[in-house]
C-alpha atoms as a PDB file:
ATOM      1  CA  UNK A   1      21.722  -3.939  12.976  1.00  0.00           C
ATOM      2  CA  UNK A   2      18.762  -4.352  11.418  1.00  0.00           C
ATOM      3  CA  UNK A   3      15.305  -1.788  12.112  1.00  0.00           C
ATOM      4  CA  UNK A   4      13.323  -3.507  14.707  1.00  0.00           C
ATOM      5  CA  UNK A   5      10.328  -2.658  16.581  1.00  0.00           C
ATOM      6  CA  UNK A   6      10.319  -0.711  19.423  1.00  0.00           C
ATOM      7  CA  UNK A   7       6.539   0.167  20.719  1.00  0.00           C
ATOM      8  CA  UNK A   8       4.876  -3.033  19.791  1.00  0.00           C
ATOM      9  CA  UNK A   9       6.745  -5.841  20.627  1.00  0.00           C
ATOM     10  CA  UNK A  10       6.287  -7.804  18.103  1.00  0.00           C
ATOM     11  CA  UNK A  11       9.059 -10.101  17.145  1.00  0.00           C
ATOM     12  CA  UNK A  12       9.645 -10.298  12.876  1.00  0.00           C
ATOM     13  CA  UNK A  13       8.819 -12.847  10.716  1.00  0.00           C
ATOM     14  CA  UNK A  14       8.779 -12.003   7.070  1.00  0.00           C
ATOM     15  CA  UNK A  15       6.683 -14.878   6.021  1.00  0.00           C
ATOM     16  CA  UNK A  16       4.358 -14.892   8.385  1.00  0.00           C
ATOM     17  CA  UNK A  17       4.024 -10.587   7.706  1.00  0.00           C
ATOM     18  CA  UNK A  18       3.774 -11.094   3.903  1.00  0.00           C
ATOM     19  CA  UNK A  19       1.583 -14.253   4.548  1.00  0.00           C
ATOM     20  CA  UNK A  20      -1.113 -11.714   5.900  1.00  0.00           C
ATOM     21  CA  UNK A  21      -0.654  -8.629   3.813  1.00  0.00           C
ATOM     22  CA  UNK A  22      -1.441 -11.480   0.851  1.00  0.00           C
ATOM     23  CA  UNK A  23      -4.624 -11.941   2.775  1.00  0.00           C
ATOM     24  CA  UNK A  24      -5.381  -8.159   2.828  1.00  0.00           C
ATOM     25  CA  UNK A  25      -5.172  -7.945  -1.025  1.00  0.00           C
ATOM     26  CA  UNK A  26      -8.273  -7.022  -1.964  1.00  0.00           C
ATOM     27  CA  UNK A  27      -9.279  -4.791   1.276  1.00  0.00           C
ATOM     28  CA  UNK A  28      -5.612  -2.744   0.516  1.00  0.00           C
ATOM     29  CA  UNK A  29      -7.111  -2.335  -3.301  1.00  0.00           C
ATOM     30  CA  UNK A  30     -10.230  -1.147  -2.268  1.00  0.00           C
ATOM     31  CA  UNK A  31      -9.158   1.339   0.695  1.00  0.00           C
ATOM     32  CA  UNK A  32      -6.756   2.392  -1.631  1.00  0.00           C
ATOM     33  CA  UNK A  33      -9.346   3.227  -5.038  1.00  0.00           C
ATOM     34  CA  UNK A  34     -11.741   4.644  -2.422  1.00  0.00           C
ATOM     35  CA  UNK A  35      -9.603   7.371  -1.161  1.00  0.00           C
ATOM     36  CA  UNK A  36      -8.800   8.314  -4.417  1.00  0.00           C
ATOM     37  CA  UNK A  37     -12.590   8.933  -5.134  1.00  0.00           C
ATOM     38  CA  UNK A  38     -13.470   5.227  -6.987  1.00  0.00           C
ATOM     39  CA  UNK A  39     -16.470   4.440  -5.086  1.00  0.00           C
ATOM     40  CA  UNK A  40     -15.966   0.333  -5.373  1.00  0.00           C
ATOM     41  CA  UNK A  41     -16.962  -1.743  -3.003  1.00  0.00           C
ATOM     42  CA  UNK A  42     -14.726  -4.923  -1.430  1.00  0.00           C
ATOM     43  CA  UNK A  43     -17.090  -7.412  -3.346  1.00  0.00           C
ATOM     44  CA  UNK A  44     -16.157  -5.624  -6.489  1.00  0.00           C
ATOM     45  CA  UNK A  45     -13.193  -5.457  -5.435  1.00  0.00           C
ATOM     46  CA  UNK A  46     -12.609  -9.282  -5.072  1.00  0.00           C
ATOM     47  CA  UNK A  47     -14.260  -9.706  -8.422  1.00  0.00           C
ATOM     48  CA  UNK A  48     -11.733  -7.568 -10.255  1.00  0.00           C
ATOM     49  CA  UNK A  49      -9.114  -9.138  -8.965  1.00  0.00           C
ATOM     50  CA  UNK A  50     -10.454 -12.521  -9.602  1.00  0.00           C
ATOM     51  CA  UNK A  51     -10.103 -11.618 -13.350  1.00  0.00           C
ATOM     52  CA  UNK A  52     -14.146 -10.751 -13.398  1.00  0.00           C
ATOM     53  CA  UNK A  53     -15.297  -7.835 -14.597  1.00  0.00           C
ATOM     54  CA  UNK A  54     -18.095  -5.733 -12.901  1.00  0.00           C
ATOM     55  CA  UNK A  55     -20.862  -3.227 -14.265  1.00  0.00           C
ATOM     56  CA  UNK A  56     -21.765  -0.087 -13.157  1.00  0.00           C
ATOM     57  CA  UNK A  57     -18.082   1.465 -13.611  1.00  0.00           C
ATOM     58  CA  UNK A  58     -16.046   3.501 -16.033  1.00  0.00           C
ATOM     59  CA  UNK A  59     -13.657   1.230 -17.499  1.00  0.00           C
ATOM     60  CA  UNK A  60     -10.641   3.825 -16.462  1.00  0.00           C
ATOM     61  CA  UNK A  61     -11.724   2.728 -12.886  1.00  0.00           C
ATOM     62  CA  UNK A  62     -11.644  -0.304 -13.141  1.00  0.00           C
ATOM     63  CA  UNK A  63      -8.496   0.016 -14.914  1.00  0.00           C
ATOM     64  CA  UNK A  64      -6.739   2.292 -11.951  1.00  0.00           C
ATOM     65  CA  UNK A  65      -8.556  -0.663  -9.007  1.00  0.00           C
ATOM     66  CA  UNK A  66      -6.779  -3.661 -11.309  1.00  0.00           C
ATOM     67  CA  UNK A  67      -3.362  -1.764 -11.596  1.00  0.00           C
ATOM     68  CA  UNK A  68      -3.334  -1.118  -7.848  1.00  0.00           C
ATOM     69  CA  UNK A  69      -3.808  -5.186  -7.584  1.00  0.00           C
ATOM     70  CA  UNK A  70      -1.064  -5.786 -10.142  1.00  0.00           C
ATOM     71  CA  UNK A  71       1.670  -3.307  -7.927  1.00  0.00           C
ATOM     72  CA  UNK A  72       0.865  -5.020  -4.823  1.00  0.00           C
ATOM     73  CA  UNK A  73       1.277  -8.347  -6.066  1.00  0.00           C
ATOM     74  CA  UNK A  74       4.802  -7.005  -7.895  1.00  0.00           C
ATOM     75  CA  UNK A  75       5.219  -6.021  -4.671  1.00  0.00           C
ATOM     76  CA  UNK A  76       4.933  -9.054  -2.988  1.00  0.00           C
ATOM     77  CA  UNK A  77       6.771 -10.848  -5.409  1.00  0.00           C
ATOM     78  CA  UNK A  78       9.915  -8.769  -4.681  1.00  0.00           C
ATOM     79  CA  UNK A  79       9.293  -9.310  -0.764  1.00  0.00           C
ATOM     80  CA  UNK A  80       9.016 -13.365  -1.201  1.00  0.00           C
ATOM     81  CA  UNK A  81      12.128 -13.343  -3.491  1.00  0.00           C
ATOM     82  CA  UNK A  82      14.033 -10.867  -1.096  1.00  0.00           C
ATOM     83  CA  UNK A  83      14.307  -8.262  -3.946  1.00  0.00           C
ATOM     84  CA  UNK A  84      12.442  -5.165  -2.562  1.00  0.00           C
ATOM     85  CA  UNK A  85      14.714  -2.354  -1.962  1.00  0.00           C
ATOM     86  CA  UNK A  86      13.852   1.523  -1.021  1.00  0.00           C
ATOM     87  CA  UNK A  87      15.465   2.879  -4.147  1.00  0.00           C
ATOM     88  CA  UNK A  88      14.774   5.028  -6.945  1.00  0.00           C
ATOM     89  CA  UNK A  89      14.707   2.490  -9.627  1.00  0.00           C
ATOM     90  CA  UNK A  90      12.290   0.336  -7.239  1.00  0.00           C
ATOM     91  CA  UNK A  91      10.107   2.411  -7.037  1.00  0.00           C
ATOM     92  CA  UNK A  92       9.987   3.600 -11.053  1.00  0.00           C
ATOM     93  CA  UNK A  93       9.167   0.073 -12.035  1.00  0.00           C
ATOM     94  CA  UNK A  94       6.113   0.193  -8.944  1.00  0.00           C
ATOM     95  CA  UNK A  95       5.104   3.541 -10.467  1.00  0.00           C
ATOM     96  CA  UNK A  96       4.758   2.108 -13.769  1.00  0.00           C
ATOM     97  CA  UNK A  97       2.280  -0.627 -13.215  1.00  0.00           C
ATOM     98  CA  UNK A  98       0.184   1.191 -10.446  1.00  0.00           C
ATOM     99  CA  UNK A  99       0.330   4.575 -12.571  1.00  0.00           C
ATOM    100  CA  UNK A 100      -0.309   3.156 -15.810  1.00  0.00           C
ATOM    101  CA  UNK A 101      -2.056   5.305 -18.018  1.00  0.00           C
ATOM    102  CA  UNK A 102      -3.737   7.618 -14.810  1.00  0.00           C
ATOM    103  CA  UNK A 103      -0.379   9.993 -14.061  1.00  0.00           C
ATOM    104  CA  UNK A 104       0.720  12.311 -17.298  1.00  0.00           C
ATOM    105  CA  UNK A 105       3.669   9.652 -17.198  1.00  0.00           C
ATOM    106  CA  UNK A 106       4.677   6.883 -15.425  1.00  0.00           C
ATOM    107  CA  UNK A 107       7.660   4.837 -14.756  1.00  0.00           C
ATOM    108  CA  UNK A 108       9.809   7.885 -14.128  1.00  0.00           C
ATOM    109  CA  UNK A 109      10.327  11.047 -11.593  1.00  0.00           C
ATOM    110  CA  UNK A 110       8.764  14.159 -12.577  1.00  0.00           C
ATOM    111  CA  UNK A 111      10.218  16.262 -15.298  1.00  0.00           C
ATOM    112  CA  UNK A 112       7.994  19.258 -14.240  1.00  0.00           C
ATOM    113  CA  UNK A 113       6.499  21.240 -11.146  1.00  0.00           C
ATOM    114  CA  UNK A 114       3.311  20.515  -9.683  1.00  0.00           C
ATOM    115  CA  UNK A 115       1.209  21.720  -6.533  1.00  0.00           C
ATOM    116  CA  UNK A 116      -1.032  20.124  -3.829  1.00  0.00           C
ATOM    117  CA  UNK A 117      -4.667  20.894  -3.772  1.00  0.00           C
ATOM    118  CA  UNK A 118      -5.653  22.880  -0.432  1.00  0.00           C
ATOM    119  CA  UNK A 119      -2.174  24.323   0.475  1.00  0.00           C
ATOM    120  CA  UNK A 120       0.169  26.846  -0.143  1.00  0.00           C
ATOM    121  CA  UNK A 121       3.006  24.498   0.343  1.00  0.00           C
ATOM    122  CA  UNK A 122       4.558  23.685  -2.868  1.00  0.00           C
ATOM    123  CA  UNK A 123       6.881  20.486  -3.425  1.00  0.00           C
ATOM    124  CA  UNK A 124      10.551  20.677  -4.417  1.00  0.00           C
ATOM    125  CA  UNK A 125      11.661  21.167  -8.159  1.00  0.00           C
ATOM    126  CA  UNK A 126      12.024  18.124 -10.285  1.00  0.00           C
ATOM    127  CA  UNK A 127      15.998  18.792 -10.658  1.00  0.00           C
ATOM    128  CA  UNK A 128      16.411  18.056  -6.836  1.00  0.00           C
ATOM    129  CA  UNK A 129      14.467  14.469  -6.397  1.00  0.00           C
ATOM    130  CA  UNK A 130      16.992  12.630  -7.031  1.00  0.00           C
ATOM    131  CA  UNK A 131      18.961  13.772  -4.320  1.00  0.00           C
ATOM    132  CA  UNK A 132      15.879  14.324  -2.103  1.00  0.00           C
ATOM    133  CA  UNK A 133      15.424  10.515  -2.642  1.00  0.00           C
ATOM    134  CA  UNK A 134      19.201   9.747  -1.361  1.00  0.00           C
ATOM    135  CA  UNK A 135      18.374  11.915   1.370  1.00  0.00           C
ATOM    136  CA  UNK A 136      15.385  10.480   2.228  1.00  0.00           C
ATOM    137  CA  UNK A 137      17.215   7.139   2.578  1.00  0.00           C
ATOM    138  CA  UNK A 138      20.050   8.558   4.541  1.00  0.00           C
ATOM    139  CA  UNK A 139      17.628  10.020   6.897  1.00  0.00           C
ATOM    140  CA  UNK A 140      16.566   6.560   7.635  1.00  0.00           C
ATOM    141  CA  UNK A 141      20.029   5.405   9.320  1.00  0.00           C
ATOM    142  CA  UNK A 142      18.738   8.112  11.912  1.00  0.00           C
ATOM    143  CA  UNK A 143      15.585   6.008  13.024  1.00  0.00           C
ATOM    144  CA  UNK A 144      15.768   3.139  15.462  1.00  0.00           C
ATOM    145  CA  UNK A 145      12.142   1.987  15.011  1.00  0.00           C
ATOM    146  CA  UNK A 146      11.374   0.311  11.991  1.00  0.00           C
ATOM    147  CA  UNK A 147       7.524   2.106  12.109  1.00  0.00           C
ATOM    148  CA  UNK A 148       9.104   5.120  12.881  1.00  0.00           C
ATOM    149  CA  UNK A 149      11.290   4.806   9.417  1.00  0.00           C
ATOM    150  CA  UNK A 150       8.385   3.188   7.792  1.00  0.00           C
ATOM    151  CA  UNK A 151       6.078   6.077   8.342  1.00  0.00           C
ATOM    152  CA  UNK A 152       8.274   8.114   7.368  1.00  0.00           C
ATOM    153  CA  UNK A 153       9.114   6.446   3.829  1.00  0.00           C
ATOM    154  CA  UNK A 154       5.491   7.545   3.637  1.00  0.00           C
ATOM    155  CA  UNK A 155       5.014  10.846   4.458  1.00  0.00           C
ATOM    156  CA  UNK A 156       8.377  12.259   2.974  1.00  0.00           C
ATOM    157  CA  UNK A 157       7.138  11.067  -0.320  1.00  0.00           C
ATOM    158  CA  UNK A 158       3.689  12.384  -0.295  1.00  0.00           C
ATOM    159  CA  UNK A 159       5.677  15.560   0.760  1.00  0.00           C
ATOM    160  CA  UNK A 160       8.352  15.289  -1.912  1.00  0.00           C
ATOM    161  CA  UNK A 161       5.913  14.467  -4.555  1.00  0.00           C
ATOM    162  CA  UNK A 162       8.362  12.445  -6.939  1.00  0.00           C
ATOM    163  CA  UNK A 163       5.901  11.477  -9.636  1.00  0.00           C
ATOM    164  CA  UNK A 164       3.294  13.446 -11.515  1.00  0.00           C
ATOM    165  CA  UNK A 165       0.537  11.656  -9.425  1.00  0.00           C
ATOM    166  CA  UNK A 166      -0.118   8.399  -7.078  1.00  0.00           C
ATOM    167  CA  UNK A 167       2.012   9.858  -4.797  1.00  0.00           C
ATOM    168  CA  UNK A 168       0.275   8.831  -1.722  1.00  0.00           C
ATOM    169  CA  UNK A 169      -0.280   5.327  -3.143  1.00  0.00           C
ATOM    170  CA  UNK A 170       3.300   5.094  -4.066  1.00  0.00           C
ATOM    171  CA  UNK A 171       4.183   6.376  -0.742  1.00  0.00           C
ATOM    172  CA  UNK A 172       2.223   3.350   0.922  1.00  0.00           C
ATOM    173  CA  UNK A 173       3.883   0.695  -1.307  1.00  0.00           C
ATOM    174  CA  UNK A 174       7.484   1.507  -0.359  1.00  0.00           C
ATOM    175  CA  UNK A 175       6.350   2.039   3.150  1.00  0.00           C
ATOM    176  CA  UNK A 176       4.858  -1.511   3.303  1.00  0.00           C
ATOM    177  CA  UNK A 177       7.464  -2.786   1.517  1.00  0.00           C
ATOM    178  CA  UNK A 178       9.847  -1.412   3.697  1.00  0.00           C
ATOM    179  CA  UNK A 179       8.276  -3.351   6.616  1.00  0.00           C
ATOM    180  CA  UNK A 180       6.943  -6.698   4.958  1.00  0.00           C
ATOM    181  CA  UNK A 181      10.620  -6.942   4.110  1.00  0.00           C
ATOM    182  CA  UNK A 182      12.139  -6.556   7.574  1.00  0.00           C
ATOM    183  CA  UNK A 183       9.332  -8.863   8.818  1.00  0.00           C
ATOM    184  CA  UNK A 184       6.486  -6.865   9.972  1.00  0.00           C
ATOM    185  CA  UNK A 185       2.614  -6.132   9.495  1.00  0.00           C
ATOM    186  CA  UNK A 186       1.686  -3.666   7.168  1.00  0.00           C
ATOM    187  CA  UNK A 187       0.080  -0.252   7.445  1.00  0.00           C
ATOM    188  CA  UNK A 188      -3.706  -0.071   5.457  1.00  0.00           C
ATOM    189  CA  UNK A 189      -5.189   3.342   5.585  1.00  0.00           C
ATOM    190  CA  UNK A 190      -9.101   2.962   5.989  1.00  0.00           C
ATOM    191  CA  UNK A 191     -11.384   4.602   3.827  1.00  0.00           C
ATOM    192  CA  UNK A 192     -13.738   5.551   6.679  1.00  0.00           C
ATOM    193  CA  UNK A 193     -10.882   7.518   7.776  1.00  0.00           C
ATOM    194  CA  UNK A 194     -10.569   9.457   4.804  1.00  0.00           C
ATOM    195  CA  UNK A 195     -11.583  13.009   5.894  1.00  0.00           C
ATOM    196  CA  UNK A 196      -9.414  12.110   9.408  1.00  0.00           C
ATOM    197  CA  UNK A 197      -6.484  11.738   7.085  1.00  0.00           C
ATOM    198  CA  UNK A 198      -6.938  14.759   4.983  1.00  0.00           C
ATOM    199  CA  UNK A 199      -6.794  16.771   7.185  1.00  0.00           C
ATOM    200  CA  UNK A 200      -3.626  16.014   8.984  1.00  0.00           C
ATOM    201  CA  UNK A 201      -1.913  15.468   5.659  1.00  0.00           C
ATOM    202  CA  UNK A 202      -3.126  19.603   5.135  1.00  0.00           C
ATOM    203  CA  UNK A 203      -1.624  20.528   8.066  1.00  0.00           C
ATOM    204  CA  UNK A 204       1.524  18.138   7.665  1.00  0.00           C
ATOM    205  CA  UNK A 205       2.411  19.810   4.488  1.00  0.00           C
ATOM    206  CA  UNK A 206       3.597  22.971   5.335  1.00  0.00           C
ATOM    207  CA  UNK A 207       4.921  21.725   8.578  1.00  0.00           C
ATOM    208  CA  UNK A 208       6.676  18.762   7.523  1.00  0.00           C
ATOM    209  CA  UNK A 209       6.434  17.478  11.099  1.00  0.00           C
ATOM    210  CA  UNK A 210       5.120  14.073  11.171  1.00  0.00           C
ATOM    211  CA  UNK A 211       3.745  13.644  14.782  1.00  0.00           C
ATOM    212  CA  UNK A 212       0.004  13.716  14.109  1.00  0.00           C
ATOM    213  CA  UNK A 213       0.805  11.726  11.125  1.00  0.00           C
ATOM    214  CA  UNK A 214       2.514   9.547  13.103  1.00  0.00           C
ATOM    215  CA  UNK A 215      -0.023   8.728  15.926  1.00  0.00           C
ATOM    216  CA  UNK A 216      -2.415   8.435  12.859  1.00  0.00           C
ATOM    217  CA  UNK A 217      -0.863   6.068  10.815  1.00  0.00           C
ATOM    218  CA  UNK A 218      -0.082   4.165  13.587  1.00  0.00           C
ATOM    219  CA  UNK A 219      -3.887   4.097  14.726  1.00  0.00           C
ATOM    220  CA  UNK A 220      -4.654   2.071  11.592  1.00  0.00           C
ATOM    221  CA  UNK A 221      -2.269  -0.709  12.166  1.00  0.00           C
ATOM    222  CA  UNK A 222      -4.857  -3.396  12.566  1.00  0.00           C
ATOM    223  CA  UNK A 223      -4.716  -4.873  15.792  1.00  0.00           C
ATOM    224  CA  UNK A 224      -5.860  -8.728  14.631  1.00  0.00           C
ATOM    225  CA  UNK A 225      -2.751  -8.332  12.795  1.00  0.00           C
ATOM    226  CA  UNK A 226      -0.348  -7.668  15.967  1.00  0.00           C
ATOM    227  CA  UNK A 227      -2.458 -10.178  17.662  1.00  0.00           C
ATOM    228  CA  UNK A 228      -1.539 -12.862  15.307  1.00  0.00           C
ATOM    229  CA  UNK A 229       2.075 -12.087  14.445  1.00  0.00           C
ATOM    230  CA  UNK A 230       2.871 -12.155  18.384  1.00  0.00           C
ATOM    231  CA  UNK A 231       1.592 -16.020  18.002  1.00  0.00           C
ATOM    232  CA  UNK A 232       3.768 -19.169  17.258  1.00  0.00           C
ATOM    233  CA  UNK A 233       3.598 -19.501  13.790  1.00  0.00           C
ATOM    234  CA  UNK A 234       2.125 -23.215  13.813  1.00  0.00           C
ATOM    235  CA  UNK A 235      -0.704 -21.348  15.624  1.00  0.00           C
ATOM    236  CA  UNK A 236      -1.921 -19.197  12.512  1.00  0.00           C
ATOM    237  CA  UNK A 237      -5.210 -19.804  11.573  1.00  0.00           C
ATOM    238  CA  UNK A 238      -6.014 -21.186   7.856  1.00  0.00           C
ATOM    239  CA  UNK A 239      -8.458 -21.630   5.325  1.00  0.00           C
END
């Protein structure tokens, strides 16, 4: 049986879900450069995107803002085509466009320790991702509620930290992934809520239990979003 929802009713449709993450390109992109400290704004943003160029920023920025565009739209690609899949290899290939030329290498797992900035906690050694991946997956089969797993796609790969860096970002993609595929609205973590999210991810660390994490990413499910996928699809508002 497939994952399903279980707190918000709402009933899936994978067109209709990927339909309005494809509408929440640009806003994704820019929440997503902005909590990593590239101070764009959604104009820009859209600009980028549009195959425009914009002034005022290093060209490594606007390098890191267009490869997050490029991943999502991979991304979608593989949802439309019913190709996404939460494994290791899917993720690679995602690493290596949204990675490109910002992590010390891309496309692969790390081949070396690193640390997180802020904690003592200090993620596994690179000879036991691979199986921290399978287990990560099997842990899944454990979770009826497809947010539930969703969330925890996320967090367990921040945690894990299976590349050299955009972790976090990676750990977004295969959550929303995870649910465009089975039909539901995706998860975009505001940059307002930055310092909000720090935090908790500080204290999750160490912990490794997700319940704050939980109630937080859940908070920035948009609620136009439920609103709209609990309509008849002939309903949906267009351009």
């Amino acid at each position: 049986m497939p994952p399903h929802d279980t707190h918000y009713h709402i009933p899936p449709h994978p067109a209709k879900a990927l339909m309005l993450a494809k509408r929440q390109l640009s806003e994704l992109v820019c929440d997503a450069v902005n909590l990593e400290g590239i101070n764009m704004t959604l104009p820009e943003v859209q600009t980028l995107l549009d195959g425009i160029t914009v002034g005022g920023h290093r060209v490594s920025d606007q390098q890191i803002t267009l490869n997050q565009g490029k991943a999502w739209r991979l991304l979608f690609d593989w949802v439309a085509r019913g190709e996404f899949a939460l494994t290791a290899e899917k993720a690679c290939t995602l690493h290596a466009v949204a990675a490109e030329a910002e992590a010390l290498e891309w496309g692969l797992f790390r081949r070396g320790s690193v640390f997180i900035a802020g904690t003592d906690y200090l993620p596994p050694p690179a000879a036991e991702l691979p199986q921290r991946f399978a287990d990560l997956i099997a842990e899944l089969t454990t979770i009826p509620d497809i947010y539930d797993q969703a969330i925890h796609i996320f967090l367990s790969m921040a945690r894990n930290q299976f590349f050299y860096d955009v972790n976090k970002r990676m750990g977004r993609f295969m959550m929303n992934g995870h649910l465009l595929q089975h039909g539901y609205p995706a998860i975009n973590l505001p940059a307002k809520r930055q310092l909000e999210f720090n935090t908790l991810m500080l204290a999750f660390y160490p912990s490794g239990d997700e319940t704050a994490m939980n109630a937080f990413m859940r908070e920035c499910l948009d609620g136009r979003l439920l609103a709209i996928m609990r309509e008849d699809f002939c309903n949906t508002g267009r351009d």
